[in-house]
C-alpha atoms as a PDB file:
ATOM      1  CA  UNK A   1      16.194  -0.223 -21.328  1.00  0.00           C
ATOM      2  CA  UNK A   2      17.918  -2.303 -19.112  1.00  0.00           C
ATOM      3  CA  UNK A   3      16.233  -4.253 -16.402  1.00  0.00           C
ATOM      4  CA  UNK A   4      18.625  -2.322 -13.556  1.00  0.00           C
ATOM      5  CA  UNK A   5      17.697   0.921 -15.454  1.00  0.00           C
ATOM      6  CA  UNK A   6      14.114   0.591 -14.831  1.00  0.00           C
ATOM      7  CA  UNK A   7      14.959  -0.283 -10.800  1.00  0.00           C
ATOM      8  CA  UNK A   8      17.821   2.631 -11.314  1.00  0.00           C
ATOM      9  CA  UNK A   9      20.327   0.772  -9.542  1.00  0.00           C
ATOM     10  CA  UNK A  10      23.317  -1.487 -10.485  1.00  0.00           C
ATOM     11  CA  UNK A  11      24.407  -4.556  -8.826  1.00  0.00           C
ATOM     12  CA  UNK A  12      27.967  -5.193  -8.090  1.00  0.00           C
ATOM     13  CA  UNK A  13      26.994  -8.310  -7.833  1.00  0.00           C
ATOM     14  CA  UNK A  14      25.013  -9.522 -10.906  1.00  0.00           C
ATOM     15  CA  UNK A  15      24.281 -12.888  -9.397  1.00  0.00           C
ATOM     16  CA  UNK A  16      21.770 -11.394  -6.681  1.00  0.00           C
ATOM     17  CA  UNK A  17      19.792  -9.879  -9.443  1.00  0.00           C
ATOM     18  CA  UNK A  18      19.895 -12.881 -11.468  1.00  0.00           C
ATOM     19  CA  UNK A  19      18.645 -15.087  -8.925  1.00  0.00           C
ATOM     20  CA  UNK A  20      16.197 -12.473  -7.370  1.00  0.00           C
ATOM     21  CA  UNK A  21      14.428 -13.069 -11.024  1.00  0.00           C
ATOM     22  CA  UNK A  22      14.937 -16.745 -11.575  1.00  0.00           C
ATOM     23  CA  UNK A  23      11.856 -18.347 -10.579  1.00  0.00           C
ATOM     24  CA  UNK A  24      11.273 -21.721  -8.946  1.00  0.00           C
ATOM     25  CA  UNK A  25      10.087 -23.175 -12.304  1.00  0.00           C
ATOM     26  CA  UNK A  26      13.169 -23.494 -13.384  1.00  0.00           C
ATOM     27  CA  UNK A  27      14.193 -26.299 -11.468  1.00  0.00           C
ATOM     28  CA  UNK A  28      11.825 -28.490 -13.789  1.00  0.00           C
ATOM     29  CA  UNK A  29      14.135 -27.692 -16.780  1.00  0.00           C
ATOM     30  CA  UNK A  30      17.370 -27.317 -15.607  1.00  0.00           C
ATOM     31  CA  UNK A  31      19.401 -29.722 -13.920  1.00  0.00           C
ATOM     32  CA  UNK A  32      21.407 -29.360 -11.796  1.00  0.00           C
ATOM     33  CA  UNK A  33      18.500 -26.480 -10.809  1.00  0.00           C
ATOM     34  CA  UNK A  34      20.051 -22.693 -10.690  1.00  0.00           C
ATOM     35  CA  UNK A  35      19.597 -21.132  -7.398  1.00  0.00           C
ATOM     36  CA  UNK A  36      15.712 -19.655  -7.196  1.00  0.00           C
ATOM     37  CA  UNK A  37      14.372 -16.413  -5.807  1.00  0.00           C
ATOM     38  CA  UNK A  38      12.685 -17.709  -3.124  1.00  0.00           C
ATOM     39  CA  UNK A  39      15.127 -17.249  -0.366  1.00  0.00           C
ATOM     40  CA  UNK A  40      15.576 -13.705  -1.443  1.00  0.00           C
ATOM     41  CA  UNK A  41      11.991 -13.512  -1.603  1.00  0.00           C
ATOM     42  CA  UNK A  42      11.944 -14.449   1.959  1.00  0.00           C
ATOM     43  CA  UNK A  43      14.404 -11.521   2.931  1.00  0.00           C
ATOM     44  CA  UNK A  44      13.166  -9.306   1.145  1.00  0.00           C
ATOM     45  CA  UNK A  45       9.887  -9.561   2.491  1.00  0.00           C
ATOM     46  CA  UNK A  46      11.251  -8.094   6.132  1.00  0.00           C
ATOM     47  CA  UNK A  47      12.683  -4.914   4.499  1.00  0.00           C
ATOM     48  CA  UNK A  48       9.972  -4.317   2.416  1.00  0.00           C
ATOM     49  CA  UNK A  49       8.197  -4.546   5.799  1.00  0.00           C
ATOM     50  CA  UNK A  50      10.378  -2.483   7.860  1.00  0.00           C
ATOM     51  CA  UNK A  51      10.952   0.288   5.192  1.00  0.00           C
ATOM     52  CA  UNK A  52       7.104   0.702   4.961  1.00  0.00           C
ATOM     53  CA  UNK A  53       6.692   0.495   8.712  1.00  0.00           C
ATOM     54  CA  UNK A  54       9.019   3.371   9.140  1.00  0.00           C
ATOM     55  CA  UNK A  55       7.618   5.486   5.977  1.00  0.00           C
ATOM     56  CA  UNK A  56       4.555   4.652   8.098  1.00  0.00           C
ATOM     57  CA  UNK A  57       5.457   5.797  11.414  1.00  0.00           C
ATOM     58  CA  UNK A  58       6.708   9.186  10.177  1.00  0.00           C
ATOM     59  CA  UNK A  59       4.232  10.132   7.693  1.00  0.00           C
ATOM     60  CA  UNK A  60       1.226   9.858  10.113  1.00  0.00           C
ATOM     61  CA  UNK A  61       2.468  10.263  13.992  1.00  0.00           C
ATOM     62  CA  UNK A  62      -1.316  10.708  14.871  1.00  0.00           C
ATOM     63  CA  UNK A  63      -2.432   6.782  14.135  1.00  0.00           C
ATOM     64  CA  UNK A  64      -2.218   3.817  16.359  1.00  0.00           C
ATOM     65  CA  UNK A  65      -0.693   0.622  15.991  1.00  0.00           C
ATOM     66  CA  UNK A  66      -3.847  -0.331  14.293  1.00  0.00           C
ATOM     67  CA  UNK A  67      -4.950   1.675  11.717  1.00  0.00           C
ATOM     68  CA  UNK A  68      -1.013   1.625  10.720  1.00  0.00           C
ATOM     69  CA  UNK A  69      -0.873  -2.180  10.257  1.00  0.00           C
ATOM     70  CA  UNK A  70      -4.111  -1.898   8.104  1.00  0.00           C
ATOM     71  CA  UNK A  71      -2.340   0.800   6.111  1.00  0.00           C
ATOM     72  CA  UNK A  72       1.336  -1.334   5.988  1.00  0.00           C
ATOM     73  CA  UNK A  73      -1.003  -4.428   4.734  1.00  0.00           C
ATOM     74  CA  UNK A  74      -2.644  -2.778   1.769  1.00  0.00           C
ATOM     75  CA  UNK A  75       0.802  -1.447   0.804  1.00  0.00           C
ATOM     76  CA  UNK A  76       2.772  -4.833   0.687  1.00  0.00           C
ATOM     77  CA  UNK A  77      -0.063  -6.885  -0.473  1.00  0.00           C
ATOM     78  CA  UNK A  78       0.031  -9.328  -3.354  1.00  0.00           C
ATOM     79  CA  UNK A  79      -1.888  -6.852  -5.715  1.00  0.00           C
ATOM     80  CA  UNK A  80      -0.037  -3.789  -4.598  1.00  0.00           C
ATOM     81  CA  UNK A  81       3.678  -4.984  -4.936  1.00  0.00           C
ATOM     82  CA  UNK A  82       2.603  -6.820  -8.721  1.00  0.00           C
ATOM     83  CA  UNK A  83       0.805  -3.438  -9.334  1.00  0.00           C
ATOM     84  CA  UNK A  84       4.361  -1.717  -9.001  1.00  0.00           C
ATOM     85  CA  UNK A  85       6.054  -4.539 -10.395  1.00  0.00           C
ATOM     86  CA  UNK A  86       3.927  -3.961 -13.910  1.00  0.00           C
ATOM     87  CA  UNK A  87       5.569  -0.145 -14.157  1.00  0.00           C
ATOM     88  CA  UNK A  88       8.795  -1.551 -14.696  1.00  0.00           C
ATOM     89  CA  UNK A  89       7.239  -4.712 -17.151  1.00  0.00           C
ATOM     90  CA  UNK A  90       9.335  -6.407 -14.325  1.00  0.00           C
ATOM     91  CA  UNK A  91       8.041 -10.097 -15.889  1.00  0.00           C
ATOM     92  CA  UNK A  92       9.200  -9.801 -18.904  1.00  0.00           C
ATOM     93  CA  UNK A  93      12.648 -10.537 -17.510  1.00  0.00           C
ATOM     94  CA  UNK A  94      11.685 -13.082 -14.976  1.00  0.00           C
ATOM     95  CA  UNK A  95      13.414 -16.208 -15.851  1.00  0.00           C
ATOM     96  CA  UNK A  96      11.117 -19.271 -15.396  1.00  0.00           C
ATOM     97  CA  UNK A  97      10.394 -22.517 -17.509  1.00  0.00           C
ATOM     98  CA  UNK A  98       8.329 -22.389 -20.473  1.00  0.00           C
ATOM     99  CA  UNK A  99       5.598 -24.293 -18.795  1.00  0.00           C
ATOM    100  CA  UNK A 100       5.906 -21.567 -16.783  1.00  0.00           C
ATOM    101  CA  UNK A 101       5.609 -18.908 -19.023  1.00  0.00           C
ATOM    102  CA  UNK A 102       3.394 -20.520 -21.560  1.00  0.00           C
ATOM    103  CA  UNK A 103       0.501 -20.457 -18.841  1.00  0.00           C
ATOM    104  CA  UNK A 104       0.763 -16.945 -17.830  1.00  0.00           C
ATOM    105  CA  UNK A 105       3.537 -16.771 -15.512  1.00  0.00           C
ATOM    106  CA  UNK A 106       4.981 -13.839 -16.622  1.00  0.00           C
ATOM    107  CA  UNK A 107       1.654 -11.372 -15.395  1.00  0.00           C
ATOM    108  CA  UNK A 108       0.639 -13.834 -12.422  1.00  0.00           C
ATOM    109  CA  UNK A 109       0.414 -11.429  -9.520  1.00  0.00           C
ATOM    110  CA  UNK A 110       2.066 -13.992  -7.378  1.00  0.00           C
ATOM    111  CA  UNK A 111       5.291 -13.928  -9.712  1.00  0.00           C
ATOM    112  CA  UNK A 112       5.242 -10.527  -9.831  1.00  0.00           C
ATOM    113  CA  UNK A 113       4.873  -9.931  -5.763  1.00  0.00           C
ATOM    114  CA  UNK A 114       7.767 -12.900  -5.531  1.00  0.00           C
ATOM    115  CA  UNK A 115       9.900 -11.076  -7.930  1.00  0.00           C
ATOM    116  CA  UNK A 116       9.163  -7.609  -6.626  1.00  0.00           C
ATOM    117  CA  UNK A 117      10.209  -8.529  -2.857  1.00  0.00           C
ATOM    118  CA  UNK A 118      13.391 -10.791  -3.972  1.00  0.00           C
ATOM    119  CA  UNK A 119      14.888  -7.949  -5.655  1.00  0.00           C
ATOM    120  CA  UNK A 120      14.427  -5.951  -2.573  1.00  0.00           C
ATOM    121  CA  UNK A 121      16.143  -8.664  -0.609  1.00  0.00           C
ATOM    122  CA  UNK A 122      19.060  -8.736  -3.140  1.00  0.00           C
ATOM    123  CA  UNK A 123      19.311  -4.609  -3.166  1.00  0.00           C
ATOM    124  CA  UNK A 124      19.657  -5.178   0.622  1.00  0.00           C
ATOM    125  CA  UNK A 125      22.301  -7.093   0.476  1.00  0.00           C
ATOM    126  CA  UNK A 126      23.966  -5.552  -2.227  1.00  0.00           C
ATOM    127  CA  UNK A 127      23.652  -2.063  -1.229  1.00  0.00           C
ATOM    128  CA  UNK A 128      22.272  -2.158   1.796  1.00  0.00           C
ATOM    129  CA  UNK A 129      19.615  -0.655   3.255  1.00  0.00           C
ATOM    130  CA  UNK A 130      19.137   2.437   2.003  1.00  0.00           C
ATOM    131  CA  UNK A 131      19.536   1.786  -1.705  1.00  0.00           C
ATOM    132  CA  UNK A 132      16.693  -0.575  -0.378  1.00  0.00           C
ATOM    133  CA  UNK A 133      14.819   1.892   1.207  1.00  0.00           C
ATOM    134  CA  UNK A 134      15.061   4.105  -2.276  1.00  0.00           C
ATOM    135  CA  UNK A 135      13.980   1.271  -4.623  1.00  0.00           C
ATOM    136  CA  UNK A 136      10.915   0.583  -2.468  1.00  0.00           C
ATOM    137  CA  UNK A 137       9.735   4.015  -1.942  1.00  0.00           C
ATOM    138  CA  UNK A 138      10.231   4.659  -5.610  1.00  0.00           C
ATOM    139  CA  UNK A 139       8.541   2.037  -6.849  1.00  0.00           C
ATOM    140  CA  UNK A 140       5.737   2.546  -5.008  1.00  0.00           C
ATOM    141  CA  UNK A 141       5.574   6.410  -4.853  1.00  0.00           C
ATOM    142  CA  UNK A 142       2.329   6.467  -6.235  1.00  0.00           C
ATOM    143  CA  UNK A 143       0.403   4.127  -4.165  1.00  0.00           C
ATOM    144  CA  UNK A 144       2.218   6.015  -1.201  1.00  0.00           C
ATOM    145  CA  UNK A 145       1.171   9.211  -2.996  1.00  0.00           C
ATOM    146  CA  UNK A 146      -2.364   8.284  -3.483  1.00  0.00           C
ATOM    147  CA  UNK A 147      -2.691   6.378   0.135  1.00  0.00           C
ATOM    148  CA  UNK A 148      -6.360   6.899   1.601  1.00  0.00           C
ATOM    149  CA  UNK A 149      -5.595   6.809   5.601  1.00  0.00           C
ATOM    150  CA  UNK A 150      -9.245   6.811   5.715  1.00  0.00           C
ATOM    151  CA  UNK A 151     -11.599   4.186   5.617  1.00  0.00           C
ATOM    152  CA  UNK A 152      -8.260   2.309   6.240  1.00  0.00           C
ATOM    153  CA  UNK A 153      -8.818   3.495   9.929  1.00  0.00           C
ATOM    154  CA  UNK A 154     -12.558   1.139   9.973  1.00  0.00           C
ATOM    155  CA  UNK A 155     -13.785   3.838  12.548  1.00  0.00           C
ATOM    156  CA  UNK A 156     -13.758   7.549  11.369  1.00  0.00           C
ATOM    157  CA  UNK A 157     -16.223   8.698  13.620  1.00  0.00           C
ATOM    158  CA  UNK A 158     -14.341   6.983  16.776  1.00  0.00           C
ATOM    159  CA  UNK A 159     -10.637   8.581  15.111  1.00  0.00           C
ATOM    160  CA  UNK A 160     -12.392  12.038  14.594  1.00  0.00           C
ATOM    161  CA  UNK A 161     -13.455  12.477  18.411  1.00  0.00           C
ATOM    162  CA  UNK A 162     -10.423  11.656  19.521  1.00  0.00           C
ATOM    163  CA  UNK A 163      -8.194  13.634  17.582  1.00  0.00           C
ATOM    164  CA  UNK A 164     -10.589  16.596  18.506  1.00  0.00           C
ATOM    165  CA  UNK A 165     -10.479  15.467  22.135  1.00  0.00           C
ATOM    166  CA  UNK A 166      -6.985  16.666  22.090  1.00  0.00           C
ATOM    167  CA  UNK A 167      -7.879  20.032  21.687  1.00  0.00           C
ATOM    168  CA  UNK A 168     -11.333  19.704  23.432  1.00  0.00           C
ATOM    169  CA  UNK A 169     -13.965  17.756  25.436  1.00  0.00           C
ATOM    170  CA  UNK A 170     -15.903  18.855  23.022  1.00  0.00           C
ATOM    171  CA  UNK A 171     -17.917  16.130  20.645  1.00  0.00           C
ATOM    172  CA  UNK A 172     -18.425  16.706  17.127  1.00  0.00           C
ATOM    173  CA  UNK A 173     -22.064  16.862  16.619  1.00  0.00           C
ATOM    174  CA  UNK A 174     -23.457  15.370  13.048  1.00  0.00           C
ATOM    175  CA  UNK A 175     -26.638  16.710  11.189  1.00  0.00           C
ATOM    176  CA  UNK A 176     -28.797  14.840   8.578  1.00  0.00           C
ATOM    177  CA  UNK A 177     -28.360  17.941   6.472  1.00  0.00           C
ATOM    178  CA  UNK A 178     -30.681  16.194   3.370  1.00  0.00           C
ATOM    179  CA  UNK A 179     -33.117  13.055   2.556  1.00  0.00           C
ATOM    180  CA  UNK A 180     -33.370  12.210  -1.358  1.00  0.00           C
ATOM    181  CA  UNK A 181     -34.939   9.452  -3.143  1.00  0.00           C
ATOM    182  CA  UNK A 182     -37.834   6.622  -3.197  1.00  0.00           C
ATOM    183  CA  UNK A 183     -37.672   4.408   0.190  1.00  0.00           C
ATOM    184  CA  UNK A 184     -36.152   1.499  -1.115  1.00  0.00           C
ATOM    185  CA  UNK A 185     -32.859   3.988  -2.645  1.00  0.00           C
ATOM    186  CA  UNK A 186     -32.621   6.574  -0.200  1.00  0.00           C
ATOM    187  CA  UNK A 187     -29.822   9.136  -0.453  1.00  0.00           C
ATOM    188  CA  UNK A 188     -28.668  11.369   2.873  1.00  0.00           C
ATOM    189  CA  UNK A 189     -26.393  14.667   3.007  1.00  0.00           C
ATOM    190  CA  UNK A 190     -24.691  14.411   6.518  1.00  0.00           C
ATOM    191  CA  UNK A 191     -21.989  17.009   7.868  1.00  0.00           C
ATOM    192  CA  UNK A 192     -20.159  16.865  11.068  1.00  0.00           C
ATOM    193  CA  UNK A 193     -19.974  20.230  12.967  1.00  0.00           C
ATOM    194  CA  UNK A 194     -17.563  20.786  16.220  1.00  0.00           C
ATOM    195  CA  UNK A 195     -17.175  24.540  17.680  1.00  0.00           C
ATOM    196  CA  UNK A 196     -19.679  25.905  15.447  1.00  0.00           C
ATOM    197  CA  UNK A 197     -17.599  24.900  12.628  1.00  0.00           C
ATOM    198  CA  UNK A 198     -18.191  22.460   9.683  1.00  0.00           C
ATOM    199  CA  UNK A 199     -15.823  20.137   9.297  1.00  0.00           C
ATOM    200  CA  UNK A 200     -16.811  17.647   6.866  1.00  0.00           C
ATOM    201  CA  UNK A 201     -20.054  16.645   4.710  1.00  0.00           C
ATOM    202  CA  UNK A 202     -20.907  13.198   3.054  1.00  0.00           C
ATOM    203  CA  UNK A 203     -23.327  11.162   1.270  1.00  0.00           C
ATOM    204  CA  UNK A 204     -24.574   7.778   1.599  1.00  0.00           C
ATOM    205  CA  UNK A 205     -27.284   5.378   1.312  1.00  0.00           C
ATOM    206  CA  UNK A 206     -27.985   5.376   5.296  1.00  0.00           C
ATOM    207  CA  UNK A 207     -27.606   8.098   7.833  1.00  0.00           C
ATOM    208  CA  UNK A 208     -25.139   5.948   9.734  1.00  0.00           C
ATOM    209  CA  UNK A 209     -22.581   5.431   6.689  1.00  0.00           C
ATOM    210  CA  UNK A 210     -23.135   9.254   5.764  1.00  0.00           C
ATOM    211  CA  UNK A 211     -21.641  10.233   8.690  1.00  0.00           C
ATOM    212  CA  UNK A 212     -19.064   8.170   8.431  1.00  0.00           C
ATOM    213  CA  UNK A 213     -18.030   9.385   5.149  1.00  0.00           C
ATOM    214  CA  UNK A 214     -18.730  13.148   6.620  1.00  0.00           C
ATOM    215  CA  UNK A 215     -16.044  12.076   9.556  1.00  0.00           C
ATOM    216  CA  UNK A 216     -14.030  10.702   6.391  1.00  0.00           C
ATOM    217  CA  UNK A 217     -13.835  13.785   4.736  1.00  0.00           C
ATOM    218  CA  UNK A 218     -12.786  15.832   7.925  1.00  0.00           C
ATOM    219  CA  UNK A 219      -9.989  13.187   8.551  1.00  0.00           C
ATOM    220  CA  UNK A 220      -9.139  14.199   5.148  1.00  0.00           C
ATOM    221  CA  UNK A 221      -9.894  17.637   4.759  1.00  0.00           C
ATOM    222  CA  UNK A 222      -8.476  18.867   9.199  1.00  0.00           C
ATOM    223  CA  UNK A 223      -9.995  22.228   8.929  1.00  0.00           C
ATOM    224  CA  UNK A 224      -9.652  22.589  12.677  1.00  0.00           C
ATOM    225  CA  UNK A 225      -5.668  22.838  12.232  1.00  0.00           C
ATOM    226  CA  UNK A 226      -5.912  25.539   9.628  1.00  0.00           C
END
């Protein structure tokens, strides 16, 4: 399979895609040096940004600024974009110097990231950017599809009341439902009741983080909207 059948789309021009995969290396080799991915890289980097900002902004209209940065982070981090960048064994093809690829270049995460955001920059400007927008989102449909919004958020408890608070003054009230365990490894049940109705239950080794992960679960879980 073709490298532009695993990111099912072809280049009318070829030389993007060649130098979205031709890494720096390459200058030690090669004179006079090829052009590198870097600059593409650079590009790249703003629409992988924007297209996940927007994905983002429509797929959860209830978070803030913050919580959706947090979430945009994890997505275009180092680990996530080489994660996606291994489904398509996208450094196999990377062009780089044997020095290069003699030391483990080929399954460096920071290749891969490099490589991954370069060829969005050259789908941008090849196809612009929607073909951009569909290579991104594809590739990374199943991070997307597996996204956990929360603990992303850092405060559950704090996001729960106030989504509630939209409907209601009314707090949500949590219970230390169960205590299990010696002193020194304590388990405790917690659930988080509003309006006489559960919402959420969760375990942990402190009361404190037990409600958290009971405010977690209703996050997760928004009985109230049902």
């Amino acid at each position: 399979m073709s490298i532009e059948d695993r990111l099912n789309y072809r280049f009318r021009n070829k030389e993007l895609l060649k130098e979205a995969l031709s890494h720096p290396s390459l200058s030690s080799e090669i004179r006079p040096a090829p052009p590198d991915n870097q600059r593409l890289e650079y590009l790249g980097d703003a629409v992988l940004e924007l297209v996940i900002s927007t994905y983002l902004f429509h797929r959860f209209p209830d978070l803030k600024e913050g919580p959706l940065t947090k979430l945009r982070a994890s997505l275009v981090s180092r680990p996530a974009l080489a994660r996606a960048a291994r489904t398509i064994a996208l450094g196999e093809v990377l062009f780089m110097s044997n020095g290069e690829s003699g030391s483990g270049g080929r399954k460096r995460d920071s290749n891969l990231a490099d490589a991954f955001e370069s060829i969005a920059g050259a789908i941008y400007l090849d196809g612009g950017l929607d073909a951009a927008n569909e290579f991104i989102l594809h590739l990374l449909a199943p991070q997307l599809e597996n996204l956990s919004t929360y603990p992303a958020l850092g405060n559950a408890k704090g996001e729960l009341q106030e989504l509630l608070q939209k409907t209601s003054p009314e707090s949500p009230v949590y219970h230390t439902l169960s205590e299990e365990g010696p002193p020194h490894n304590r388990t405790f049940l917690c659930n988080v009741v509003w309006q006489g109705q559960e919402l959420g239950r969760g375990n942990g080794p402190s009361k404190k983080s037990a409600e958290f992960a009971a405010a977690r679960a209703a996050l997760e879980q928004r009985v109230w909207q049902k």
